[in-house]
Structures are given as structure tokens and as C-alpha cells.
PDB file of N, CA and C in Angstrom:
ATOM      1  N   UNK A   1       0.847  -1.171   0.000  1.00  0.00           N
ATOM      2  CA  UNK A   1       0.000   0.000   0.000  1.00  0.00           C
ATOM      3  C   UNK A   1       0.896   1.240   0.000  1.00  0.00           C
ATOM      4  N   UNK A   2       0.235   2.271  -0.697  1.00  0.00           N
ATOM      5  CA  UNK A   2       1.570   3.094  -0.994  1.00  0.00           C
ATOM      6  C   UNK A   2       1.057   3.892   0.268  1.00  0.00           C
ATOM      7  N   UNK A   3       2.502   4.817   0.877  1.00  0.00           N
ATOM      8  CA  UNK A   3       2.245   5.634   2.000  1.00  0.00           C
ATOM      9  C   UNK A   3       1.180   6.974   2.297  1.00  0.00           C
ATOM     10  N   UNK A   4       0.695   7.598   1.492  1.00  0.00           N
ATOM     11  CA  UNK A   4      -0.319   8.291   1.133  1.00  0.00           C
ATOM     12  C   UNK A   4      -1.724   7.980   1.352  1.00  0.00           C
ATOM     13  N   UNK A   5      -2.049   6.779   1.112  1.00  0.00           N
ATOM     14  CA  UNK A   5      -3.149   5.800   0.988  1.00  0.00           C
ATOM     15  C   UNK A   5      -2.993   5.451   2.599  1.00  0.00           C
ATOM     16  N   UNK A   6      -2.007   4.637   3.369  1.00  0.00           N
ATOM     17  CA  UNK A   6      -1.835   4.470   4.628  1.00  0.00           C
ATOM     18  C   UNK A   6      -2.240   5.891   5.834  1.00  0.00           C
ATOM     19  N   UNK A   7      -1.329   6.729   5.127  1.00  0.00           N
ATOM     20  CA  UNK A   7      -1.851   8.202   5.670  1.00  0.00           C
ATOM     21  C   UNK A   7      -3.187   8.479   5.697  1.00  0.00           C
ATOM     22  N   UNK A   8      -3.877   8.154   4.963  1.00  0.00           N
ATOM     23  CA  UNK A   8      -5.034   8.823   5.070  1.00  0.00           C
ATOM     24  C   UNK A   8      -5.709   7.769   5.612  1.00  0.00           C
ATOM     25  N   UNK A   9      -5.972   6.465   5.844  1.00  0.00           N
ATOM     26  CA  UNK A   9      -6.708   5.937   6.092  1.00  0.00           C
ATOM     27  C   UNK A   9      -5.976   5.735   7.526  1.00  0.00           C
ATOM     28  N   UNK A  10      -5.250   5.697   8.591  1.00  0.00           N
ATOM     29  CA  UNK A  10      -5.005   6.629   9.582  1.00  0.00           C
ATOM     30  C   UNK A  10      -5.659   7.715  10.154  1.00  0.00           C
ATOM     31  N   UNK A  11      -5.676   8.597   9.589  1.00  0.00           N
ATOM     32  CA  UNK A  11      -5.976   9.857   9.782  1.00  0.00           C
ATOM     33  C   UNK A  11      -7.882   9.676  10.092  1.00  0.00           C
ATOM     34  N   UNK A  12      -8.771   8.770   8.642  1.00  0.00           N
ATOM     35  CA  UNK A  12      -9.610   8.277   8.915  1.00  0.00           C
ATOM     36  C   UNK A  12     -10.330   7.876   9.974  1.00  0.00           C
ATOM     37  N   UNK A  13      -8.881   6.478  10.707  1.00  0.00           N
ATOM     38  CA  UNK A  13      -9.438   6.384  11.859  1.00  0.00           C
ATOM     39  C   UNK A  13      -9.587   7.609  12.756  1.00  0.00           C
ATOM     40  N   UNK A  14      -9.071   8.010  13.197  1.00  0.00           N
ATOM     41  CA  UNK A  14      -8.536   9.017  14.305  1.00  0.00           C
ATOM     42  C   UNK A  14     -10.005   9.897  13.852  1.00  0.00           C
ATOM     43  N   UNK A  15     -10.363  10.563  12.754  1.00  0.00           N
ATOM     44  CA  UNK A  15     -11.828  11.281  12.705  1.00  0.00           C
ATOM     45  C   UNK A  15     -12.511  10.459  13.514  1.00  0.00           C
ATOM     46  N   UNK A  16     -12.597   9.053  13.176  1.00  0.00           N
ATOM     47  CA  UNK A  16     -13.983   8.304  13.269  1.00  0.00           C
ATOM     48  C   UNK A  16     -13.716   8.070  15.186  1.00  0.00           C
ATOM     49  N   UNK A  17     -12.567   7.954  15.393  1.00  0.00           N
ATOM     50  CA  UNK A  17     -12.349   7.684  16.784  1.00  0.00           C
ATOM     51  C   UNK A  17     -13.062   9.014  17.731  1.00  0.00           C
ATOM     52  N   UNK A  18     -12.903  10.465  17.054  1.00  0.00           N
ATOM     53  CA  UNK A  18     -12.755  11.628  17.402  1.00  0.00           C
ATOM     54  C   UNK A  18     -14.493  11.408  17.379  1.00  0.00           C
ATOM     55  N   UNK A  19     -15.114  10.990  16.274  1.00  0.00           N
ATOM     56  CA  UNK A  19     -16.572  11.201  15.796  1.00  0.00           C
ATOM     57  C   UNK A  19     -17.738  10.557  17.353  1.00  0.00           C
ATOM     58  N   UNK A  20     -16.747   9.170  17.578  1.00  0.00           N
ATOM     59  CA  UNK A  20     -17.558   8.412  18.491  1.00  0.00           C
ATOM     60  C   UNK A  20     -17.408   8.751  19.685  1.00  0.00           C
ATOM     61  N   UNK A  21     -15.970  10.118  20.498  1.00  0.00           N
ATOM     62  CA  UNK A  21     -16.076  10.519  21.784  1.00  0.00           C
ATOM     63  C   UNK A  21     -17.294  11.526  22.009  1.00  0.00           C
ATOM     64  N   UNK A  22     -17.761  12.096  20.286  1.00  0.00           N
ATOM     65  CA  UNK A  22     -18.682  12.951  20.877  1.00  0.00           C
ATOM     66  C   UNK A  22     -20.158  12.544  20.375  1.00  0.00           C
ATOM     67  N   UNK A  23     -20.183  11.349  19.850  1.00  0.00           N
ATOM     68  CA  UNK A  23     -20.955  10.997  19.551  1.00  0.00           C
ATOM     69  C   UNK A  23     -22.618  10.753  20.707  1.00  0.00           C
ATOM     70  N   UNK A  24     -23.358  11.038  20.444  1.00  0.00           N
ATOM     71  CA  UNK A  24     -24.758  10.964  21.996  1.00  0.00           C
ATOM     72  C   UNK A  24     -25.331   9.635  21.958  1.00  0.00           C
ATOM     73  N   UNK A  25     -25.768   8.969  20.646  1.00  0.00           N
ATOM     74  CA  UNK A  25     -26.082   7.676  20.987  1.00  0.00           C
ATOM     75  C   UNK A  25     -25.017   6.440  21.344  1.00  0.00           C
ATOM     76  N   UNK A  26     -25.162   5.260  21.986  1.00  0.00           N
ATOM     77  CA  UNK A  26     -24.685   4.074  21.853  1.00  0.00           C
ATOM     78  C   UNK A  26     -24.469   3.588  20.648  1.00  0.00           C
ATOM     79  N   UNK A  27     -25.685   3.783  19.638  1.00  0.00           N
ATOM     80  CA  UNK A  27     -25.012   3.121  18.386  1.00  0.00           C
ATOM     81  C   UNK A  27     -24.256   3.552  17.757  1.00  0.00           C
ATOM     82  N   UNK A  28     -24.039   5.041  17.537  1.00  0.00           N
ATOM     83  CA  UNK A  28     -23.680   5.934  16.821  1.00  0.00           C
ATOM     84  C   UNK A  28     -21.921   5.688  17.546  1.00  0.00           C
ATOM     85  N   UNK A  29     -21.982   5.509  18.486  1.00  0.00           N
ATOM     86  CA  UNK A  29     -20.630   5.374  19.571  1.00  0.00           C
ATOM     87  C   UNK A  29     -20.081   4.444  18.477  1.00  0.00           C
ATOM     88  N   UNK A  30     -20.828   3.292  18.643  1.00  0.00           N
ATOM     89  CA  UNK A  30     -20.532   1.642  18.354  1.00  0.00           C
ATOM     90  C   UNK A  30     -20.279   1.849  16.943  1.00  0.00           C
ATOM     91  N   UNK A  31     -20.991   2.576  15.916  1.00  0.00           N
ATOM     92  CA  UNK A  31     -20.626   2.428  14.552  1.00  0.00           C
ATOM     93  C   UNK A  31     -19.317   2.811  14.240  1.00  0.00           C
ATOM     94  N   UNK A  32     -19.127   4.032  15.019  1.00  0.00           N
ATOM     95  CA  UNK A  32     -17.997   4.978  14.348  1.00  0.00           C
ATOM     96  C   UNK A  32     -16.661   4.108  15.008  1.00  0.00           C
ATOM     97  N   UNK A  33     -16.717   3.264  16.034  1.00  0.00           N
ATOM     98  CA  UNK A  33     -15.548   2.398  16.243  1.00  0.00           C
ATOM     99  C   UNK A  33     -14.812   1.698  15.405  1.00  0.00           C
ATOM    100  N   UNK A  34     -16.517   0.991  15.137  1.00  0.00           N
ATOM    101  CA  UNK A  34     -16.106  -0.531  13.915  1.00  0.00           C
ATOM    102  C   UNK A  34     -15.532   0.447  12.766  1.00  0.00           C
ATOM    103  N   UNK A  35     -15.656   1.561  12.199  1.00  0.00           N
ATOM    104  CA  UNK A  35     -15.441   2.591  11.534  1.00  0.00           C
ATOM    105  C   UNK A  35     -13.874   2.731  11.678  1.00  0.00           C
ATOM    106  N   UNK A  36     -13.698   3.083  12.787  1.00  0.00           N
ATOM    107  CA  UNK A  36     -11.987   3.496  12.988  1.00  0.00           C
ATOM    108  C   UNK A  36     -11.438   1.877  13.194  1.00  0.00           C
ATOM    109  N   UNK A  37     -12.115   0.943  13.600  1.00  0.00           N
ATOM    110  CA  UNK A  37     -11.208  -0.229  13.410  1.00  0.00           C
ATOM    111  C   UNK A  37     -11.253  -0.727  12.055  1.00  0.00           C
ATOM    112  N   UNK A  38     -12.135  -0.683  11.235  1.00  0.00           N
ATOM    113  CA  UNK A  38     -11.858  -1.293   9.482  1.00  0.00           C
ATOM    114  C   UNK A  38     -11.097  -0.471   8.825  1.00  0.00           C
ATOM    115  N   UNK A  39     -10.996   1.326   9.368  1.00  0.00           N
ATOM    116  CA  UNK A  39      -9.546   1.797   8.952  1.00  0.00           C
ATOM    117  C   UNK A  39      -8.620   1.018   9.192  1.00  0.00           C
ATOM    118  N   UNK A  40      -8.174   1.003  10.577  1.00  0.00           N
ATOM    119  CA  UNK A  40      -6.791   0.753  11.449  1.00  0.00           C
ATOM    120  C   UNK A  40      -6.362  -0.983  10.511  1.00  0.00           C
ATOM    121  N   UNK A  41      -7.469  -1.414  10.599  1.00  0.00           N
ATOM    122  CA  UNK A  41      -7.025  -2.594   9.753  1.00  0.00           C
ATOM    123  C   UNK A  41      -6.526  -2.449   8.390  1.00  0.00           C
ATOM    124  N   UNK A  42      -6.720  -1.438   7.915  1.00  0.00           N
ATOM    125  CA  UNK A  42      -6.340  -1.385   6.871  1.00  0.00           C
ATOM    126  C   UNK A  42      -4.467  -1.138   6.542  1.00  0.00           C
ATOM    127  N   UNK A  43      -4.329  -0.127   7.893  1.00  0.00           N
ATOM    128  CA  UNK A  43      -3.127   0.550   8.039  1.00  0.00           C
ATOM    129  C   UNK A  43      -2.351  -0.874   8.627  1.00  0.00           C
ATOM    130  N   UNK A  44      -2.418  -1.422   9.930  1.00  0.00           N
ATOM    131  CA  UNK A  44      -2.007  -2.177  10.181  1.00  0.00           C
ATOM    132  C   UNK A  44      -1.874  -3.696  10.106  1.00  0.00           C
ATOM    133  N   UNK A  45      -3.181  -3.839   9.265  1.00  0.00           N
ATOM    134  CA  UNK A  45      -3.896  -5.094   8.497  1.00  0.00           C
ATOM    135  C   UNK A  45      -4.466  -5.944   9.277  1.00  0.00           C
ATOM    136  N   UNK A  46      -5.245  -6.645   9.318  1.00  0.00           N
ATOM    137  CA  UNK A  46      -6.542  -7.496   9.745  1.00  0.00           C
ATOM    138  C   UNK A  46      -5.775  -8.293  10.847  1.00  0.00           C
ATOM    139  N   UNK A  47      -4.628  -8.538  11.048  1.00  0.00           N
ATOM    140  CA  UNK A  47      -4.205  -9.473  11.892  1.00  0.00           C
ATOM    141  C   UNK A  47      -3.424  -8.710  13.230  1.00  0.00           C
ATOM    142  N   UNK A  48      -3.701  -7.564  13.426  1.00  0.00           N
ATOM    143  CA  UNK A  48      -3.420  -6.477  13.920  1.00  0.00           C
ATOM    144  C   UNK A  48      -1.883  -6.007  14.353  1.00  0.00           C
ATOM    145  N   UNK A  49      -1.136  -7.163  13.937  1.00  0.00           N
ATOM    146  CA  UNK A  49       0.721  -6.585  13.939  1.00  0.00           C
ATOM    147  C   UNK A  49       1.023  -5.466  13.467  1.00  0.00           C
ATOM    148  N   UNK A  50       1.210  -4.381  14.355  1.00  0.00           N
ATOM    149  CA  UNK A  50       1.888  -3.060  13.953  1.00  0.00           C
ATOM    150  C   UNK A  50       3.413  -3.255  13.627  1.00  0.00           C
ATOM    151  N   UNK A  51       4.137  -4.313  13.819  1.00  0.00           N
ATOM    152  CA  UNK A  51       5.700  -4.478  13.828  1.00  0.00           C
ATOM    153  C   UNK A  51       6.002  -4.491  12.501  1.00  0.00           C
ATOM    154  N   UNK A  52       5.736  -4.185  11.446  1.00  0.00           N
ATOM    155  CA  UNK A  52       5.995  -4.341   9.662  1.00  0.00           C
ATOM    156  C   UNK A  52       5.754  -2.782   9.227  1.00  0.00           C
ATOM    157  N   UNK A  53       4.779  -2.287  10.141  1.00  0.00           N
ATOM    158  CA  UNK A  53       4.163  -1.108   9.514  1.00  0.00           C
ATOM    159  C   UNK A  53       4.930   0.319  10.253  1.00  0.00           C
ATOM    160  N   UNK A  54       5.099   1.141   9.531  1.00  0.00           N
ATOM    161  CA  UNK A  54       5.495   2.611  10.230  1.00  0.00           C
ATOM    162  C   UNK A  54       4.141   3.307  10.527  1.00  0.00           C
ATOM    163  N   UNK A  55       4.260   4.202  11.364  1.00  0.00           N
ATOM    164  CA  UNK A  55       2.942   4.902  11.769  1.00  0.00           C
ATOM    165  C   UNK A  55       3.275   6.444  10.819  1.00  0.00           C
ATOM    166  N   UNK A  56       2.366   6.940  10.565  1.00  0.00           N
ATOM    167  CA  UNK A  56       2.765   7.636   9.651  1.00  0.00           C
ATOM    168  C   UNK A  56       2.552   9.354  10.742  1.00  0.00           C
ATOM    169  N   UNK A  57       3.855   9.884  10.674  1.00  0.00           N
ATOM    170  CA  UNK A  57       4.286  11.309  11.276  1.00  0.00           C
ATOM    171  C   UNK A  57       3.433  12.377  10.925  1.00  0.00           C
TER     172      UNK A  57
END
């Protein structure tokens, strides 16, 4: 995955993480998680080892 693409889908999470602290419902909480975790998987990939991947600065 090129680094740009990683960057942003990063960054993704972190909205969606940001979306669900202020989020008022439970579900709305709960969506925007699974939200920042199908990013994070993306960045760090489904098997969740960060040790391959750089975090992007």
C-alpha cells in the first residue's frame, strides 16, 4: 500500500475515533468504532501486527 493511501486511512481512523467521543447515541458510539477499526485494519492489516508497519508522522 503506498504511504499516502496508509496516511489517510489513519488519519480516517482518528476522525472516526474523534466522531464516536462525541458521539450521543450508543449506536452511533458503536458504529464509528467498527469505523476506525476497518480503517486501522487497513493501516495495520486485519491481523493487527503493527511491527511491519510505520505509523505515519
Amino acid at each position: 500500500m503506498a504511504d499516502e493511501d496508509r496516511d489517510y486511512f489513519y488519519r480516517r481512523a482518528e476522525q472516526e475515533i474523534a466522531c464516536a467521543q462525541s458521539a450521543c447515541g450508543e449506536r452511533q458510539v458503536r458504529l464509528h468504532y467498527q469505523l476506525a477499526e476497518t480503517y486501522l485494519d487497513r493501516v495495520f492489516g486485519a491481523d493487527g501486527d503493527p511491527r511491519s508497519v510505520s505509523i505515519p508522522g
